[in-house]
C-alpha atoms as a PDB file:
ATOM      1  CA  UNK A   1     -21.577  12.111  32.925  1.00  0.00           C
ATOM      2  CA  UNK A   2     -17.787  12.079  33.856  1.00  0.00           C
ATOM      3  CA  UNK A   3     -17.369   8.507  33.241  1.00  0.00           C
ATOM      4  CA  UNK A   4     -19.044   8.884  29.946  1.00  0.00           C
ATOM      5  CA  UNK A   5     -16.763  11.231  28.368  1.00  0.00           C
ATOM      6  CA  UNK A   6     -13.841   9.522  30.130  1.00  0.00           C
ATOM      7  CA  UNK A   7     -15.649   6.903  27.961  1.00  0.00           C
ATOM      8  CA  UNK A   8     -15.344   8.855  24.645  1.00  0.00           C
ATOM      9  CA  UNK A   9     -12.008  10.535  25.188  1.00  0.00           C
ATOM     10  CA  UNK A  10     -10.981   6.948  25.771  1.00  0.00           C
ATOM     11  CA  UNK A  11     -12.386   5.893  22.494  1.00  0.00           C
ATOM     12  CA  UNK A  12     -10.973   8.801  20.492  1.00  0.00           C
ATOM     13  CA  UNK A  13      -7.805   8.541  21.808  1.00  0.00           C
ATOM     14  CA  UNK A  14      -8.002   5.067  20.354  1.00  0.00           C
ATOM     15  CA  UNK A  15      -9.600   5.975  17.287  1.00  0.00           C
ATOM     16  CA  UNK A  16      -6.432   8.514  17.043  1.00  0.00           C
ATOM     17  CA  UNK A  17      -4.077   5.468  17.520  1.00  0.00           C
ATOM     18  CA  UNK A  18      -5.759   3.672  14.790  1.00  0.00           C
ATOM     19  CA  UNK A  19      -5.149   6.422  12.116  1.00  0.00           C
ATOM     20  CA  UNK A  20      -2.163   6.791  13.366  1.00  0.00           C
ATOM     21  CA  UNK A  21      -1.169   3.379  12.350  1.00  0.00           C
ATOM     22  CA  UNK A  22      -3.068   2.801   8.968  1.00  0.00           C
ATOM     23  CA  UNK A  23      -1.081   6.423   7.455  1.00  0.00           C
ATOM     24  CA  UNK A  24       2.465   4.301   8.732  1.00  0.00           C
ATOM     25  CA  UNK A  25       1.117   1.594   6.549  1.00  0.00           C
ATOM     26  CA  UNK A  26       0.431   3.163   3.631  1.00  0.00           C
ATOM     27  CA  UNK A  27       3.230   5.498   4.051  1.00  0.00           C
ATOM     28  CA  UNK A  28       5.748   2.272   4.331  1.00  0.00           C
ATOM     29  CA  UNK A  29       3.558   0.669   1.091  1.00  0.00           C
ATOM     30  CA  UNK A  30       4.597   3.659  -0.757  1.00  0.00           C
ATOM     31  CA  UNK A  31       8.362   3.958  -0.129  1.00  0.00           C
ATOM     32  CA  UNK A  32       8.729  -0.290  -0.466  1.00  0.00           C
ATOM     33  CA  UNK A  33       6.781   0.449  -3.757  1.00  0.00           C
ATOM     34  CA  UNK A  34       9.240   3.082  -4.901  1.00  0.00           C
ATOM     35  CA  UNK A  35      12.242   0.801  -3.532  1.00  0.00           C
ATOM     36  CA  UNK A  36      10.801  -2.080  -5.789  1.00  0.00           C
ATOM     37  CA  UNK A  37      10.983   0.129  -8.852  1.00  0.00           C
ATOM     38  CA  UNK A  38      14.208   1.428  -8.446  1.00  0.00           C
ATOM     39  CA  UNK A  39      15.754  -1.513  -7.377  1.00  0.00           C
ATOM     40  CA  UNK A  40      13.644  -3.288  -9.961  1.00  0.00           C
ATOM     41  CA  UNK A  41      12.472  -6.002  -7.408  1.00  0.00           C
ATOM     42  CA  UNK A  42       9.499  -8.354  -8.038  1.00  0.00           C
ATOM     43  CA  UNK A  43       9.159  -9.788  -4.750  1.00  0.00           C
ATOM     44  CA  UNK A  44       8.613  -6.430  -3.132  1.00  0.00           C
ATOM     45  CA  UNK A  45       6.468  -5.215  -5.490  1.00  0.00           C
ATOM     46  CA  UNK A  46       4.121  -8.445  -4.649  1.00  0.00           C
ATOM     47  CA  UNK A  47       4.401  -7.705  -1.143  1.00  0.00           C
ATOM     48  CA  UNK A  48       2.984  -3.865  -1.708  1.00  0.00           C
ATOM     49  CA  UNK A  49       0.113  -5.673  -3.514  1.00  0.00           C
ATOM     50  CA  UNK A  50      -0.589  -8.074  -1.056  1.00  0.00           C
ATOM     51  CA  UNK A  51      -0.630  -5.352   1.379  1.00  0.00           C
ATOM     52  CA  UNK A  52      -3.373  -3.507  -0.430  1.00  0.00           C
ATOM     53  CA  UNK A  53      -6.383  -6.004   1.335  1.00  0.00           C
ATOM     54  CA  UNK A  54      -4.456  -4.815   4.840  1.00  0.00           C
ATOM     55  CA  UNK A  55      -5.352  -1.208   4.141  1.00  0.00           C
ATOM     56  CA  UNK A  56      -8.807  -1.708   2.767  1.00  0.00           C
ATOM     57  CA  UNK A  57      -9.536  -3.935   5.933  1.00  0.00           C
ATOM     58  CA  UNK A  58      -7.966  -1.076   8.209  1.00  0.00           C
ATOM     59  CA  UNK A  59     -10.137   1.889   6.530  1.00  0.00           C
ATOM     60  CA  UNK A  60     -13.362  -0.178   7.128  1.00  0.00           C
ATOM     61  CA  UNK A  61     -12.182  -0.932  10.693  1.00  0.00           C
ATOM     62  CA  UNK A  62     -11.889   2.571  11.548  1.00  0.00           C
ATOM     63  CA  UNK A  63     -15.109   4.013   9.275  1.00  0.00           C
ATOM     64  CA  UNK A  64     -16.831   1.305  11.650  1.00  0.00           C
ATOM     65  CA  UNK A  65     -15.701   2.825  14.552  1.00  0.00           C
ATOM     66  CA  UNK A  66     -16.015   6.366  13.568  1.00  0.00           C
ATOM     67  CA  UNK A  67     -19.935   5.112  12.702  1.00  0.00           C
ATOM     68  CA  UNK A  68     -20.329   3.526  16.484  1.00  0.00           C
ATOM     69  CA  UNK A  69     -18.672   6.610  17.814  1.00  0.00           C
ATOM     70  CA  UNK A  70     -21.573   8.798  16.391  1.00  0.00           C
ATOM     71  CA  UNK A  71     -24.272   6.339  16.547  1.00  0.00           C
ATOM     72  CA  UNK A  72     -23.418   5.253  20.789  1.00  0.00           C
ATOM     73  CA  UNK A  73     -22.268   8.703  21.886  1.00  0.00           C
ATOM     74  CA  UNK A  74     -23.086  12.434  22.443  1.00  0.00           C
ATOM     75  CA  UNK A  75     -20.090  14.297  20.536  1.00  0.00           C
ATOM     76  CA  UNK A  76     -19.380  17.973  20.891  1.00  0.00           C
ATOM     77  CA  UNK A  77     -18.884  19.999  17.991  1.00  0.00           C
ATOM     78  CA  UNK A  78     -15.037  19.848  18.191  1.00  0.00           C
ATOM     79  CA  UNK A  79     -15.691  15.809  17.954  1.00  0.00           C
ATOM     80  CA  UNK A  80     -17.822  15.738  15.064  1.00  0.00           C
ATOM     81  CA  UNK A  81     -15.343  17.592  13.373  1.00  0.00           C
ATOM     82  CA  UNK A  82     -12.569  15.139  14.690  1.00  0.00           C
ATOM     83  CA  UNK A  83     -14.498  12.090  13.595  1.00  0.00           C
ATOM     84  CA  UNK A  84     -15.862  13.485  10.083  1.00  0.00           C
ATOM     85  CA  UNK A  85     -12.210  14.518   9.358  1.00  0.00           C
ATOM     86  CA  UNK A  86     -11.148  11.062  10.631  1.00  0.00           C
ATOM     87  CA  UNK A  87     -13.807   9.774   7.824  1.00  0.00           C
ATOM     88  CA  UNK A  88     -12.387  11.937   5.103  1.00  0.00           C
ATOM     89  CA  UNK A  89      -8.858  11.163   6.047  1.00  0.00           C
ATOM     90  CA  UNK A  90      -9.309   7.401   6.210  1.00  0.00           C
ATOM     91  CA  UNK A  91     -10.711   7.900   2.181  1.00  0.00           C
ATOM     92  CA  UNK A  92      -7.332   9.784   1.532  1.00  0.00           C
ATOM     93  CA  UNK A  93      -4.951   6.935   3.205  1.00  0.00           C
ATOM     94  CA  UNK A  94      -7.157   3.983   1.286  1.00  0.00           C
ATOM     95  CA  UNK A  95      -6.131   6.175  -1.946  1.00  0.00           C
ATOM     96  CA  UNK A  96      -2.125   6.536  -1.315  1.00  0.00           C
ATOM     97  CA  UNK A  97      -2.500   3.079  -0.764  1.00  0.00           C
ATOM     98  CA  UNK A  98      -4.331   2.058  -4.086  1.00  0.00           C
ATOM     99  CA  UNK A  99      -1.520   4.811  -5.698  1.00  0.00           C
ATOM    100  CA  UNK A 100       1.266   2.778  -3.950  1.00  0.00           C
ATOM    101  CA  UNK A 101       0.212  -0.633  -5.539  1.00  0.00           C
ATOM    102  CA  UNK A 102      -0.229   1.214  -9.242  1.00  0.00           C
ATOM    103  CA  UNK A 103       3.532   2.118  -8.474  1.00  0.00           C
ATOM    104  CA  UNK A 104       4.206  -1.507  -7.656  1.00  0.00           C
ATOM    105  CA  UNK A 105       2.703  -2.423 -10.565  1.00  0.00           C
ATOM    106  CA  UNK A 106       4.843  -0.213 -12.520  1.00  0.00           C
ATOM    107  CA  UNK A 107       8.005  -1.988 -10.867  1.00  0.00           C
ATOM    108  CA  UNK A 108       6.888  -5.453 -11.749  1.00  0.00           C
ATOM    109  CA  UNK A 109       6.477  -4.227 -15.536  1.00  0.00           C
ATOM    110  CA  UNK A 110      10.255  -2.355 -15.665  1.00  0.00           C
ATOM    111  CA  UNK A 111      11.514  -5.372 -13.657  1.00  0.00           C
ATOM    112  CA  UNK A 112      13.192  -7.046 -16.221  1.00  0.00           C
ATOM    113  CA  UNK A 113      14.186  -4.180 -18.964  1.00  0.00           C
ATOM    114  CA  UNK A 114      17.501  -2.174 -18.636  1.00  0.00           C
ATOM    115  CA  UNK A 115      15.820   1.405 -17.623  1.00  0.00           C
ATOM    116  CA  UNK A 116      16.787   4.295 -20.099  1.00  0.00           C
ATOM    117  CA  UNK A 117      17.977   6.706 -17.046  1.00  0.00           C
ATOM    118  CA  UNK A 118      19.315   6.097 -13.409  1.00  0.00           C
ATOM    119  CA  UNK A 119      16.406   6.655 -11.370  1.00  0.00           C
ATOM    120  CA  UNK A 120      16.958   9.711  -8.939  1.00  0.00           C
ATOM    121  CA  UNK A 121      14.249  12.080  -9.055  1.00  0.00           C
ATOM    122  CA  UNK A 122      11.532   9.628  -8.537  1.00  0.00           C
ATOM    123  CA  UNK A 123      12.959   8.339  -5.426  1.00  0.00           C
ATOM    124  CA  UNK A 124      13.511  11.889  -3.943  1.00  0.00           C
ATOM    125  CA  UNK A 125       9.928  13.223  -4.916  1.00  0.00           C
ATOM    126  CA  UNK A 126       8.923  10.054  -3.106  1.00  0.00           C
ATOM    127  CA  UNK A 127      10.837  10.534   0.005  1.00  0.00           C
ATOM    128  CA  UNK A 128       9.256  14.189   0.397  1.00  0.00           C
ATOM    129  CA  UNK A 129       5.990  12.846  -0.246  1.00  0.00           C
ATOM    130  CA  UNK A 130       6.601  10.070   1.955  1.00  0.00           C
ATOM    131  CA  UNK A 131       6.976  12.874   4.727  1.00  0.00           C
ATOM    132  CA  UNK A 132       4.324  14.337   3.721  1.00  0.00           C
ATOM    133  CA  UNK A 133       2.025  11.448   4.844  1.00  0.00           C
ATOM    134  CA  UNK A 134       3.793  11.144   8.062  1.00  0.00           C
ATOM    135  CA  UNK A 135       3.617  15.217   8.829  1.00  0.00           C
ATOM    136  CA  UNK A 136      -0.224  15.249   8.155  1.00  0.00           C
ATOM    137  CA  UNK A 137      -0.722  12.187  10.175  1.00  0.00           C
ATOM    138  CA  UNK A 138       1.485  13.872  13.360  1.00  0.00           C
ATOM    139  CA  UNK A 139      -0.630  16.971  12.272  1.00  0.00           C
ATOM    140  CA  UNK A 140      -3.664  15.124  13.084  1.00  0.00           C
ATOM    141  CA  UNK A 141      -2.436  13.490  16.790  1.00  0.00           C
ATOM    142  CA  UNK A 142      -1.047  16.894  17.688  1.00  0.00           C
ATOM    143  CA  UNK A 143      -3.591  19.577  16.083  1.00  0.00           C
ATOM    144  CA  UNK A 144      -0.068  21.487  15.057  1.00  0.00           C
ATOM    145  CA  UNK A 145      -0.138  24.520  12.806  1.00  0.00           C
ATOM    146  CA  UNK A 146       3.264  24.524  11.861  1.00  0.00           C
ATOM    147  CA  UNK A 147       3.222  20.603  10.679  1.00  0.00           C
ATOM    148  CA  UNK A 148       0.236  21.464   8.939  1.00  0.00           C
ATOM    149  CA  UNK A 149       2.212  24.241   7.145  1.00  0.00           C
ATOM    150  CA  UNK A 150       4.971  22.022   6.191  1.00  0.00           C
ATOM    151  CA  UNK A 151       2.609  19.790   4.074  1.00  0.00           C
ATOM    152  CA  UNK A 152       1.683  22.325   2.252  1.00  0.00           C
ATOM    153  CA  UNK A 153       5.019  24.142   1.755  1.00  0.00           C
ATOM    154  CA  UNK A 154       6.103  20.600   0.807  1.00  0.00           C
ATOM    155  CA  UNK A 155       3.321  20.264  -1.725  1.00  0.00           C
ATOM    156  CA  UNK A 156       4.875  23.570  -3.139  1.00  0.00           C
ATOM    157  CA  UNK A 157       8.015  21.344  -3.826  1.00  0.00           C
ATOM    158  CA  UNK A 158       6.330  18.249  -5.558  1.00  0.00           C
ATOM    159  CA  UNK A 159       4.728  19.975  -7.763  1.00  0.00           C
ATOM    160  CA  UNK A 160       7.490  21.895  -8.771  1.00  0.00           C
ATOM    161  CA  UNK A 161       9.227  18.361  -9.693  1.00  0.00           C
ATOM    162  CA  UNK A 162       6.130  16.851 -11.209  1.00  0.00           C
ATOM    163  CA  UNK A 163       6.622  19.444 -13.974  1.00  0.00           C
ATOM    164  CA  UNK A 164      10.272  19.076 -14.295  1.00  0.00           C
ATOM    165  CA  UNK A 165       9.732  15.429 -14.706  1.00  0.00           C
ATOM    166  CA  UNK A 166       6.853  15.872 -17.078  1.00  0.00           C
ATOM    167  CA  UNK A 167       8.568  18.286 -19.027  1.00  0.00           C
ATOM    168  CA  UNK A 168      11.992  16.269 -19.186  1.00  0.00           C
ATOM    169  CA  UNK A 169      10.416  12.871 -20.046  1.00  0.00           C
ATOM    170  CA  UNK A 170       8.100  14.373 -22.913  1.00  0.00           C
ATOM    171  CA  UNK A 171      11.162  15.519 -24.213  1.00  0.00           C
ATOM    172  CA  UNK A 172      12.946  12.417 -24.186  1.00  0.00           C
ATOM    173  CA  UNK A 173      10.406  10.658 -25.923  1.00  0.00           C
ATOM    174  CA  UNK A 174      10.577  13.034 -28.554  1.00  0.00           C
ATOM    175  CA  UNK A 175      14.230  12.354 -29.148  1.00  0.00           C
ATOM    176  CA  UNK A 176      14.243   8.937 -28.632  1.00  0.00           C
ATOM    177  CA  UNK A 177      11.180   6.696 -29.541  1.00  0.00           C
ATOM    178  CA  UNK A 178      12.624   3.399 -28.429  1.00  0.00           C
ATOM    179  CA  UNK A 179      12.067   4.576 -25.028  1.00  0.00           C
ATOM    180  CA  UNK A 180       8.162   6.012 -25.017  1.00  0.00           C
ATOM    181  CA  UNK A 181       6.970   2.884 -23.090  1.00  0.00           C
ATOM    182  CA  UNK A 182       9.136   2.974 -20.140  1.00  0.00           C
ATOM    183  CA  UNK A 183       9.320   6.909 -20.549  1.00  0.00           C
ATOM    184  CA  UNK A 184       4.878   6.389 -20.175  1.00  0.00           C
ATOM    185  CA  UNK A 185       5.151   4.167 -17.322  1.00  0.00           C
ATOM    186  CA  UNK A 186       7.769   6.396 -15.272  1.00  0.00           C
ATOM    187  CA  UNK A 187       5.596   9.541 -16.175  1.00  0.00           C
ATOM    188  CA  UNK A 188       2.811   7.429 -14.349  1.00  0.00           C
ATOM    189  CA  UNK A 189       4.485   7.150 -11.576  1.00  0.00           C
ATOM    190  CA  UNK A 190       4.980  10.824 -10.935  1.00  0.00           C
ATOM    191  CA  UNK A 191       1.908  11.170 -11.270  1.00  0.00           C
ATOM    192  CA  UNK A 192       0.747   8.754  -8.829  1.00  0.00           C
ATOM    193  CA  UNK A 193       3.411  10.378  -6.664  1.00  0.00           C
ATOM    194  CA  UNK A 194       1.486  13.934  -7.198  1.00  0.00           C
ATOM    195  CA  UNK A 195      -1.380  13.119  -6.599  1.00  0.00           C
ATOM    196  CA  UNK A 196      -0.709  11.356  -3.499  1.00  0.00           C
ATOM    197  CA  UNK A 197       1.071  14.291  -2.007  1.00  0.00           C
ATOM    198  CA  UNK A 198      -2.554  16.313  -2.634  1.00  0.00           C
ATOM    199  CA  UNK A 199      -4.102  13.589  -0.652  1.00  0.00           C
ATOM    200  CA  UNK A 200      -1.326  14.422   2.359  1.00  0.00           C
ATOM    201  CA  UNK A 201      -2.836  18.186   1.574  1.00  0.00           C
ATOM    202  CA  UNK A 202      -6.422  16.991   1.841  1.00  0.00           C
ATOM    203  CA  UNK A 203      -5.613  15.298   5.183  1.00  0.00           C
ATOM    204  CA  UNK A 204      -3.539  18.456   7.041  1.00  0.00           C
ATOM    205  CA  UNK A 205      -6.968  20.515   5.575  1.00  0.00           C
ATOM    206  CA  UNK A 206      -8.726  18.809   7.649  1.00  0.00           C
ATOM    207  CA  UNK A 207      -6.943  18.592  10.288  1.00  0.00           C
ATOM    208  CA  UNK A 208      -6.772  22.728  10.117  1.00  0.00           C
ATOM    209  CA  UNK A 209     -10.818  22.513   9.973  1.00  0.00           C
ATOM    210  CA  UNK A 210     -10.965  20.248  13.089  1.00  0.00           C
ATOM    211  CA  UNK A 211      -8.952  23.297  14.618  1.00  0.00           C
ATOM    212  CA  UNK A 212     -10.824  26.065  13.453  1.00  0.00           C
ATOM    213  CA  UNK A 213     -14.048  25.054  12.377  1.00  0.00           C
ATOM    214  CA  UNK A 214     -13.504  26.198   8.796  1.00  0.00           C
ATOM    215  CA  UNK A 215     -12.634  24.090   5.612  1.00  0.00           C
ATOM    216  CA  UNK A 216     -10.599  26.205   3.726  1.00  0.00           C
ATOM    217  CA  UNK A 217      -7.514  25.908   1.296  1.00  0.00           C
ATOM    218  CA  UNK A 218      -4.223  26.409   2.744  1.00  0.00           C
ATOM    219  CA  UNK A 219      -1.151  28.443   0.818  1.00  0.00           C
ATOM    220  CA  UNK A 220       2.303  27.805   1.455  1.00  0.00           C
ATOM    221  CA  UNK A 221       4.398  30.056   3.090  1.00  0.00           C
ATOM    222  CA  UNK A 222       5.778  33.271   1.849  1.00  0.00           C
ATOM    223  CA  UNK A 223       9.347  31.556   0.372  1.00  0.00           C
ATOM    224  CA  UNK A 224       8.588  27.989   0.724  1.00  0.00           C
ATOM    225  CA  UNK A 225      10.188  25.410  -1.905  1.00  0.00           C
END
């Protein structure tokens, strides 16, 4: 009986490892897909495409394993939890990464048109989502409250800029119609950014249910920005 969960800790502790590198994938898909847009570069946009059959092939890897896990083995209630979340979580990473090639997309569009505005706040909503990803996915190898907090404080933040930008390019488009079709596209692109940062929420809930045993919605903290 020893040997067998030696056996399964074994096996989760790779199953860990494997989540651990599909999120650094997508997470590296999504800033090169940002960098490609800003710095209005083809080629990288191409390779964040590409890249896309890499993360599809790594999310059916690891629902594979998850499924052998449960099928082979005699999980505790603590795994179940750990596998279903990693189930839920791999759905969340496949999605950043179908939001980071919609972003690349965008870039090969804008590649070659002179953009209206210097892009600044794009990039920095991407870097904190960017961290985002990578706190939920250390939240996940070390069952951490206080990472788990920070995605959702951060959260707090990204939304805060989705509006600005929202509210800022609506009103440019009133004022200036030459620019509504790049003004759509970058608009897009915040909102891919958005909504990816909910799916680094959707992960650290999870992660805070594998803990506690209870799926619930987390609030940031009293101040957070």
């Amino acid at each position: 009986m020893r040997r067998m969960r030696q056996s399964f800790d074994e096996q989760l502790a790779l199953l860990n490892e494997r989540l651990a590198e599909m999120g650094a994938f997508v997470g590296q898909m999504l800033g090169d897909s940002v960098q490609a847009l800003q710095q209005q570069d083809v080629e990288l946009a191409n390779q964040v495409i590409a890249r896309d059959d890499v993360a599809d092939e790594m999310d059916l890897s690891i629902e594979q394993m998850c499924m052998r896990l449960l099928a082979l083995q005699q999980p505790m209630s603590k795994d179940l939890r750990i596998i279903g979340t990693a189930l839920k979580v791999i759905a969340d990473l496949e999605r950043i990464g179908d939001y980071s090639v919609d972003i690349a997309r965008t870039a090969r569009v804008l590649a070659d048109q002179t953009l209206f505005k210097e892009l600044v706040d794009i990039p920095k909503m991407a870097r904190i989502v960017q961290r985002m990803v990578d706190k939920a996915m250390e939240a996940f190898r070390t069952f951490d409250f206080d990472t788990i907090q920070q995605v959702v404080d951060d959260d707090e933040a990204v939304d805060q800029m989705w509006y600005a930008l929202l509210n800022e390019l609506i009103q440019a488009m009133q004022q200036r119609s030459e620019i509504v079709y790049q003004a759509v596209y970058l608009l897009l692109v915040a909102r891919y950014l958005e909504r990816t940062a909910d799916h680094a929420v959707n992960v650290a809930e999870r992660v805070a249910y594998v803990i506690t045993g209870e799926l619930q919605t987390l609030a940031p903290s009293h101040g957070a920005t």
